[in-house]
N, C-alpha and C. Protein backbone atom coordinates (compact mmCIF):
# COMPACT_ATOMS: atom_id res chain seq x y z
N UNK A 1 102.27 98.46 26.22
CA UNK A 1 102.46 99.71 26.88
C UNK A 1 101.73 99.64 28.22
N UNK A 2 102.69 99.53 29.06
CA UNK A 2 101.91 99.66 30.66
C UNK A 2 101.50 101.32 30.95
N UNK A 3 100.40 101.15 31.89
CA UNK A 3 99.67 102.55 32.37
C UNK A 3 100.71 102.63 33.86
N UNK A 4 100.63 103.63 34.26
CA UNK A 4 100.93 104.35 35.33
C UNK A 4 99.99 104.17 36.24
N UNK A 5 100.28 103.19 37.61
CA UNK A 5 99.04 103.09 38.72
C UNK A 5 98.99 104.45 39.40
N UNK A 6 97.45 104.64 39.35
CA UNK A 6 97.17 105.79 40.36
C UNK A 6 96.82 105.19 42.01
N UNK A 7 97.35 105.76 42.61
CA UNK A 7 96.64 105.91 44.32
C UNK A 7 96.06 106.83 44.54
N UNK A 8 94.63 105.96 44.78
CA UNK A 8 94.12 107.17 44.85
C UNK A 8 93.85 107.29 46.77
N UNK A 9 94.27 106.22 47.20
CA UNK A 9 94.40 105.79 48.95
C UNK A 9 95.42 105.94 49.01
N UNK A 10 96.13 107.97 49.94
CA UNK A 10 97.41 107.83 50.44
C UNK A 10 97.88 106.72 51.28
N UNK A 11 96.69 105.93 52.19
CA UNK A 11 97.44 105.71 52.77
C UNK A 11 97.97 103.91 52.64
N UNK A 12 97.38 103.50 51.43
CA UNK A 12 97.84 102.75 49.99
C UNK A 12 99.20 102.86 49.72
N UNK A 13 99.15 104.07 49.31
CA UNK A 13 100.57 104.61 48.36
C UNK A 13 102.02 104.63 49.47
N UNK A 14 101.41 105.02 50.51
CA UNK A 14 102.17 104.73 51.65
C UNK A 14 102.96 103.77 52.25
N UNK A 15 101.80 102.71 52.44
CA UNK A 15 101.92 101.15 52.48
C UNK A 15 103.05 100.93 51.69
N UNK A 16 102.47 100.87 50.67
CA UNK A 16 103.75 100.15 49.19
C UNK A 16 104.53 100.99 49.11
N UNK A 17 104.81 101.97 49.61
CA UNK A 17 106.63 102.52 49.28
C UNK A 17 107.33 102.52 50.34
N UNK A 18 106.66 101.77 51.60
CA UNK A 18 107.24 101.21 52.69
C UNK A 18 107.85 99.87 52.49
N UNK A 19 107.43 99.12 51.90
CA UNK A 19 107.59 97.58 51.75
C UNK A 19 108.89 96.96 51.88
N UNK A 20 109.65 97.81 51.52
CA UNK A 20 111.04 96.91 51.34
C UNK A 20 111.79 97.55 51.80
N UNK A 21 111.25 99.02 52.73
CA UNK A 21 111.57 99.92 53.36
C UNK A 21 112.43 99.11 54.85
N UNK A 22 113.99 100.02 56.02
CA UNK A 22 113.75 99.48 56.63
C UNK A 22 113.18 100.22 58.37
N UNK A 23 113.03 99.65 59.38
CA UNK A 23 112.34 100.46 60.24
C UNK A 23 113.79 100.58 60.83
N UNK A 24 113.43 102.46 61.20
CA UNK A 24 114.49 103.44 61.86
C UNK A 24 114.18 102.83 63.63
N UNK A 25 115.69 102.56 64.01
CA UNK A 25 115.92 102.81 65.37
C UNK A 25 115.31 103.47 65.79
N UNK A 26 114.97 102.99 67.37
CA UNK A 26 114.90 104.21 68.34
C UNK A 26 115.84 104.93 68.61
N UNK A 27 116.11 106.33 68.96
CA UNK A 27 116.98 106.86 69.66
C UNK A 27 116.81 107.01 71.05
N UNK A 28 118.31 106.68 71.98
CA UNK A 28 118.56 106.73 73.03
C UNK A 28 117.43 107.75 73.85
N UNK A 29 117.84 108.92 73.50
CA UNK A 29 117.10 109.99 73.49
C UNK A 29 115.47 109.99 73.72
N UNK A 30 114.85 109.21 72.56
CA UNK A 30 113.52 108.59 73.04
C UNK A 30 112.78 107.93 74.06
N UNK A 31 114.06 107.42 73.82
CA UNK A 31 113.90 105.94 74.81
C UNK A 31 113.89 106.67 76.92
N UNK A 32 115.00 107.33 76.73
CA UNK A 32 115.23 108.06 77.79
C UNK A 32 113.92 108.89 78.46
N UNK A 33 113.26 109.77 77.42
CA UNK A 33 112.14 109.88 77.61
C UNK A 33 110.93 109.35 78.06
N UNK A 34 110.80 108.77 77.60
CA UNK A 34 109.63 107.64 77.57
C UNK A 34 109.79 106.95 78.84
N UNK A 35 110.99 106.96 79.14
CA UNK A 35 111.37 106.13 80.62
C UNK A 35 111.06 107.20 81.92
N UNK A 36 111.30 108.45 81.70
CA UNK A 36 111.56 109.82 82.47
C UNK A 36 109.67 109.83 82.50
N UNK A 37 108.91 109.64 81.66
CA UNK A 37 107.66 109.92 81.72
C UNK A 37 106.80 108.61 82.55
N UNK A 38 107.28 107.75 82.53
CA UNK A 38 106.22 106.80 83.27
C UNK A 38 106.86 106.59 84.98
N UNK A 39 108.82 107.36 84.60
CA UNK A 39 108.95 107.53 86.36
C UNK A 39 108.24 109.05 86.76
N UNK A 40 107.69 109.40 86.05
CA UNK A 40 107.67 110.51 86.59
C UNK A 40 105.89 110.49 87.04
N UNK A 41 105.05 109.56 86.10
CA UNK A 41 103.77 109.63 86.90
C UNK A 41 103.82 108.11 87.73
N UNK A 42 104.50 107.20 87.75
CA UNK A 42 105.04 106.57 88.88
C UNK A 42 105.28 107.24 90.48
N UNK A 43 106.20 108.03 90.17
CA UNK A 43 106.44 108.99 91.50
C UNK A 43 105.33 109.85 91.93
N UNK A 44 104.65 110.01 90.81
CA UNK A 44 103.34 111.47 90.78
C UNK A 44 102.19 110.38 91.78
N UNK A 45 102.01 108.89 91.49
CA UNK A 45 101.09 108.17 91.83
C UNK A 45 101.71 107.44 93.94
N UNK A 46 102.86 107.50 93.63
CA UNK A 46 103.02 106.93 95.13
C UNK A 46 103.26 107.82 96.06
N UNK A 47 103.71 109.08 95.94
CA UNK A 47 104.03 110.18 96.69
C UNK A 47 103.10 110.58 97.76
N UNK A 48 101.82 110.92 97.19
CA UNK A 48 100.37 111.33 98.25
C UNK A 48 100.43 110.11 99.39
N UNK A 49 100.89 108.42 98.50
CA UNK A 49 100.76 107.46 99.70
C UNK A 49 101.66 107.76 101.00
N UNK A 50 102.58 107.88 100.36
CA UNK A 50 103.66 108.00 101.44
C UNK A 50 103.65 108.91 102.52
N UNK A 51 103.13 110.09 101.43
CA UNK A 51 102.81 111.38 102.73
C UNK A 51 101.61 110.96 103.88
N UNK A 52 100.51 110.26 102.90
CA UNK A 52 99.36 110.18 104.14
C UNK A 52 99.35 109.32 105.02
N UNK A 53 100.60 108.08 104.62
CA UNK A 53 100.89 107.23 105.70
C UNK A 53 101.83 107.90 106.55
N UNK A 54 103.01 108.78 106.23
CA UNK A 54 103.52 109.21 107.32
C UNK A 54 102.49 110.44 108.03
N UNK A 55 101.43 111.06 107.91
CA UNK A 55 100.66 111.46 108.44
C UNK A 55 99.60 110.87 109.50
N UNK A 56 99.30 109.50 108.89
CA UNK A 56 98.47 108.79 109.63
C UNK A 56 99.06 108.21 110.78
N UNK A 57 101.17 108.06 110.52
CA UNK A 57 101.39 107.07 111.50
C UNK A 57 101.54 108.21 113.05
N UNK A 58 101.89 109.50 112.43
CA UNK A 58 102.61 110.60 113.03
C UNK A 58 100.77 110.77 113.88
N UNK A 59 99.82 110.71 113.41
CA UNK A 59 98.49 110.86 114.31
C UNK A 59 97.91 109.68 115.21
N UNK A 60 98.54 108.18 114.86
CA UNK A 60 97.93 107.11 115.49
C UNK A 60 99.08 107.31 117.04
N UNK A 61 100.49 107.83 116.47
CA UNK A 61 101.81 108.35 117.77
C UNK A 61 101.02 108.95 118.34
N UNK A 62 100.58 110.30 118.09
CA UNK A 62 100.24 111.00 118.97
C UNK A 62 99.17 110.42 119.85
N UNK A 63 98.09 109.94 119.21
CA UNK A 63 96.54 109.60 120.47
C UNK A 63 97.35 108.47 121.38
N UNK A 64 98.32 107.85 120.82
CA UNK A 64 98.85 106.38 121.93
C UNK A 64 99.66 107.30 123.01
N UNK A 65 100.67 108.26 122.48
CA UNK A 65 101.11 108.90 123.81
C UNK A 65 100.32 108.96 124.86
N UNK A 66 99.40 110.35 123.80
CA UNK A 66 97.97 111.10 125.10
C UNK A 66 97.20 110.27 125.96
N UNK A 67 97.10 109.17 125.30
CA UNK A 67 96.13 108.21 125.82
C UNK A 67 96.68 107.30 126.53
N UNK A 68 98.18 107.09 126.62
CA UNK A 68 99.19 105.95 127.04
C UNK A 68 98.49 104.49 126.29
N UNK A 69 98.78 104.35 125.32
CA UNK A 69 98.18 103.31 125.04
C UNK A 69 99.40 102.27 124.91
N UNK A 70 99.37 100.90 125.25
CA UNK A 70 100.41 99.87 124.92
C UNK A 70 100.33 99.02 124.41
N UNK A 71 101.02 98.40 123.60
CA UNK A 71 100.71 97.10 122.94
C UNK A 71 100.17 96.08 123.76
N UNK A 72 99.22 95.01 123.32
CA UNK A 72 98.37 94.37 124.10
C UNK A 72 99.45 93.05 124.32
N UNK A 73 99.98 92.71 125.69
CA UNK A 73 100.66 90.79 125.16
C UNK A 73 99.47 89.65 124.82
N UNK A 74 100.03 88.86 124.45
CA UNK A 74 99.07 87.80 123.84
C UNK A 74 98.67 86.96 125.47
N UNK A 75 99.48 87.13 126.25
CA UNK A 75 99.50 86.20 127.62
C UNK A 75 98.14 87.45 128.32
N UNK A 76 98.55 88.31 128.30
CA UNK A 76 97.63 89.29 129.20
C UNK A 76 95.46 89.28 128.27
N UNK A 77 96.09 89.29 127.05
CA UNK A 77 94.71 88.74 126.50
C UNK A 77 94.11 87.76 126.75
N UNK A 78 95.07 86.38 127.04
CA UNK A 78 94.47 85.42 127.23
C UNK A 78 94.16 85.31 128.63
N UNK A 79 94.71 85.30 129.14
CA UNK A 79 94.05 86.02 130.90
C UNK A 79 93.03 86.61 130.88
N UNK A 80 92.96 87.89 130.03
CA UNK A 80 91.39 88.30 130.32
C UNK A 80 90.74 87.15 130.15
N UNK A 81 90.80 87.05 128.93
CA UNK A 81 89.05 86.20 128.50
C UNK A 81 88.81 85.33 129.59
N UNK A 82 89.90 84.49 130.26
CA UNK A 82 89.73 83.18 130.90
C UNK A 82 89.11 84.32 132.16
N UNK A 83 89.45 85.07 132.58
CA UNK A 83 88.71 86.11 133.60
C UNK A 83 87.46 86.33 133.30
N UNK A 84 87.00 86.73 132.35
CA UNK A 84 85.85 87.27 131.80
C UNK A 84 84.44 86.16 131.83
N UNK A 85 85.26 84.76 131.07
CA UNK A 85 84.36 83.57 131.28
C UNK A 85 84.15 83.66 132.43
N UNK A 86 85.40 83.34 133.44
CA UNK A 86 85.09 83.14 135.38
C UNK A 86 83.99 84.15 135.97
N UNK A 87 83.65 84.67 135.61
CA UNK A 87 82.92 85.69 136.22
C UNK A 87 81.56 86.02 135.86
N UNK A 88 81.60 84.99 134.87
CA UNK A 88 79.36 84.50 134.50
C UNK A 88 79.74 83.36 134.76
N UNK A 89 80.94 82.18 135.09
CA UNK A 89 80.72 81.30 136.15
C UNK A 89 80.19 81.50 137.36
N UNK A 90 81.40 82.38 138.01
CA UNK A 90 80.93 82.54 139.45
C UNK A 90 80.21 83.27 139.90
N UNK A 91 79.41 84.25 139.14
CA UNK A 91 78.24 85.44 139.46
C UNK A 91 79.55 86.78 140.23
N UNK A 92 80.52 86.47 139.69
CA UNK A 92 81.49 87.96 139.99
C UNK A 92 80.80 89.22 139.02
N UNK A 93 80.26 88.87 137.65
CA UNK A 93 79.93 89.97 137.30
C UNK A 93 78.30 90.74 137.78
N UNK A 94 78.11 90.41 138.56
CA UNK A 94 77.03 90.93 139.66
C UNK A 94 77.84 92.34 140.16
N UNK A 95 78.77 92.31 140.75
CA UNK A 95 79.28 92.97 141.74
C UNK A 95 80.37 94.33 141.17
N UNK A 96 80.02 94.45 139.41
CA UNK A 96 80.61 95.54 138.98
C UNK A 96 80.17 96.44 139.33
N UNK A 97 81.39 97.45 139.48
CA UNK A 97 80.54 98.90 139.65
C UNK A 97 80.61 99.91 138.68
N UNK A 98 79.92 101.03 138.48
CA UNK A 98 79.52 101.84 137.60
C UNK A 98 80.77 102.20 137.09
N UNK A 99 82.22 102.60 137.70
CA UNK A 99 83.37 102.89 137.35
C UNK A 99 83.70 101.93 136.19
N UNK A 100 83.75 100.79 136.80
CA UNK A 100 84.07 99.47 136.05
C UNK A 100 83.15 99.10 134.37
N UNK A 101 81.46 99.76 134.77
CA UNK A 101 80.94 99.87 133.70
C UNK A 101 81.22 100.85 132.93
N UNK A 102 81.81 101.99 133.19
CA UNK A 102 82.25 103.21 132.54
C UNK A 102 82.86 103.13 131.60
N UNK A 103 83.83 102.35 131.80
CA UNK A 103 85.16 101.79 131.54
C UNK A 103 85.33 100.93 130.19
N UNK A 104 84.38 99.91 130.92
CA UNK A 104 84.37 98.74 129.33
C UNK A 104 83.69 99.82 128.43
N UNK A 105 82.14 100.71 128.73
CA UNK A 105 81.70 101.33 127.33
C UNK A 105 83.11 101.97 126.99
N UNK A 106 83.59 102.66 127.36
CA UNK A 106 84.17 103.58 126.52
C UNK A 106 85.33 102.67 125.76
N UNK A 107 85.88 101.71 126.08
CA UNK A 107 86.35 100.40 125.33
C UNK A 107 85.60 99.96 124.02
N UNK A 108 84.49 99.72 124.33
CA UNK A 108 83.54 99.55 123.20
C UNK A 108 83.85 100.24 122.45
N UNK A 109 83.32 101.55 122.61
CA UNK A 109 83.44 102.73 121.52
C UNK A 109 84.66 103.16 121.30
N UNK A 110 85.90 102.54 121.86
CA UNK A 110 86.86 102.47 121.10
C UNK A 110 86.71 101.65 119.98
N UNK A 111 86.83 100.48 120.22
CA UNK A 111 86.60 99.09 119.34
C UNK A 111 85.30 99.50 118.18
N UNK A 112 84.41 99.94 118.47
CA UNK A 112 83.56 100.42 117.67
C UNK A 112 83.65 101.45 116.68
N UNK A 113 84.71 102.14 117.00
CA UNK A 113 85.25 103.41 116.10
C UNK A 113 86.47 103.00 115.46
N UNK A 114 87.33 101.54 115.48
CA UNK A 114 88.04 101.25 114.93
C UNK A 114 87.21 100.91 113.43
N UNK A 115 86.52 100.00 113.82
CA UNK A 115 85.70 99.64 113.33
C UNK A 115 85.26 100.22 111.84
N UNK A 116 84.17 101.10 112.58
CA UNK A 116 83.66 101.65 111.40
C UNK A 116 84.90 102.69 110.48
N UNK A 117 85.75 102.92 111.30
CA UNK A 117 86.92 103.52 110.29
C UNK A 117 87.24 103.22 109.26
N UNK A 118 87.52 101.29 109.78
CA UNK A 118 88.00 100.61 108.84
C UNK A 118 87.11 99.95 107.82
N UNK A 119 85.86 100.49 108.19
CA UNK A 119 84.55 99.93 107.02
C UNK A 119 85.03 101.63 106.29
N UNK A 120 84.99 103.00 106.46
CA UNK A 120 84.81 103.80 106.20
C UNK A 120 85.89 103.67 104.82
N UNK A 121 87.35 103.15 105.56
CA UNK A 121 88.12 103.52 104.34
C UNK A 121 88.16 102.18 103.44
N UNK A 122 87.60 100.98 104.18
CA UNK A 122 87.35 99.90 102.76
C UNK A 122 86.24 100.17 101.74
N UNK A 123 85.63 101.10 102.52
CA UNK A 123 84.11 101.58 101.27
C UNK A 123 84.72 102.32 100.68
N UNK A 124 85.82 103.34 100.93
CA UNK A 124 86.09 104.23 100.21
C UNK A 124 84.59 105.85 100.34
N UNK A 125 84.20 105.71 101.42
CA UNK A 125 82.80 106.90 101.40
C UNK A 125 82.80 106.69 103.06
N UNK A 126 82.36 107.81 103.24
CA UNK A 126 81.81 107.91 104.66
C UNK A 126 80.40 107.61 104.82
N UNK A 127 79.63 107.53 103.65
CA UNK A 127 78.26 107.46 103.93
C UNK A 127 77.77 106.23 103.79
N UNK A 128 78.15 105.53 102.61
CA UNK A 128 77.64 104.17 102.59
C UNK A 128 78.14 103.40 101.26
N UNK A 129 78.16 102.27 100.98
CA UNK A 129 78.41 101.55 99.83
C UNK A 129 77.97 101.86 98.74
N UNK A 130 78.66 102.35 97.41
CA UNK A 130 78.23 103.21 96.42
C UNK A 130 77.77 101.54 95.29
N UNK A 131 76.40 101.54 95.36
CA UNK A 131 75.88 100.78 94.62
C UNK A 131 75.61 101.06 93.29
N UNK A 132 75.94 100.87 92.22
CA UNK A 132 75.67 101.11 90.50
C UNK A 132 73.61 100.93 90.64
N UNK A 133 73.46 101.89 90.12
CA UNK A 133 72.18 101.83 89.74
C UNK A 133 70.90 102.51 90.85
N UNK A 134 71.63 102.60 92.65
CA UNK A 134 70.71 102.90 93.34
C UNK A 134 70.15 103.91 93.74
N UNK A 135 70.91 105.25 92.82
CA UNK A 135 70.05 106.40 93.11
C UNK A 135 69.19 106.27 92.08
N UNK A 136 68.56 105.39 91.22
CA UNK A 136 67.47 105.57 90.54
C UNK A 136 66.20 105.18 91.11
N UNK A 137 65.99 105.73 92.61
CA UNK A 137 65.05 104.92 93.58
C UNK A 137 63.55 105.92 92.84
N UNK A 138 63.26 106.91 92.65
CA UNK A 138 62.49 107.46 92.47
C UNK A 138 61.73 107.35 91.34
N UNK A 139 62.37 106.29 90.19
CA UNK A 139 61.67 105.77 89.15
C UNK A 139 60.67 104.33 89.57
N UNK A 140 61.53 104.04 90.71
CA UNK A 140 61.12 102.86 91.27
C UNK A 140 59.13 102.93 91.81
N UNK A 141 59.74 104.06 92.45
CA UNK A 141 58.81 104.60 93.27
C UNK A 141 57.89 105.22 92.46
N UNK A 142 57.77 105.52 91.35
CA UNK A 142 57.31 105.94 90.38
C UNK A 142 55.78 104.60 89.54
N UNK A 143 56.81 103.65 89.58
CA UNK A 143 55.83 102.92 89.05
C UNK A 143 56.83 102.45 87.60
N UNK A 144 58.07 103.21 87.73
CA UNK A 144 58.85 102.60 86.44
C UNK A 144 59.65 101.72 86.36
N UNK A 145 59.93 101.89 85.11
CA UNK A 145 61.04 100.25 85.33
C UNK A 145 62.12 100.34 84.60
């Protein structure tokens, strides 16, 4: 006379009356879903890009108008420099004048504000490189460890 197995682990009893069980299709329907949800935070994730690049390009247009700015040729660059050397050859840069010095700073601080822009948005912070661990300076300072 056999006993009657108890489960007393539904999720036992589960198991084994699955076994020889077979697995239900997906439906279309699911599937459709599931597809509709990862385009949909797909689109949710590239959208802001798109806008802030057409924002950024629509603001870099504008300062090049105001400012007339032009693309640099590679021939006219290389001219400078070979200018630039000539002129701590020949003691020409003696004979700049304040206009002329005006001029390159504010060049600089163009070049200088590219610059840190482009440190600004590779840091991701305007303030500085977000280091793991370094606002705990005051334990430091403390005497702790």
């Amino acid at each position: 006379m056999s006993r009657p197995i108890r489960y007393f682990n539904l999720a036992a009893r589960q198991t084994l009356g699955r076994r020889n069980a077979t697995t239900p299709s997906i439906g279309s329907a699911a599937v459709k879903k599931q597809a509709e949800g990862v385009a949909g935070k797909a689109t949710a994730f590239v959208e802001p890009i798109i806008y802030y690049a057409r924002v950024g390009l629509q603001f870099v247009r504008a300062v090049g108008v105001h400012q007339k700015v032009a693309l640099p040729s590679i021939d006219g660059g290389i001219s400078g420099i070979s200018n630039f050397a000539a002129a701590f050859r020949n003691g020409a840069w003696k004979k700049v004048t304040l206009r002329q010095t005006g001029q390159l700073a504010i060049e600089g601080v163009k070049v200088s504000g590219f610059f840190l822009v482009g440190e600004m948005i590779g840091r991701g912070s305007v303030i500085g490189y977000q280091i793991p661990g370094a606002d705990n300076h005051d334990d430091a300072e403390a005497g702790g460890h």
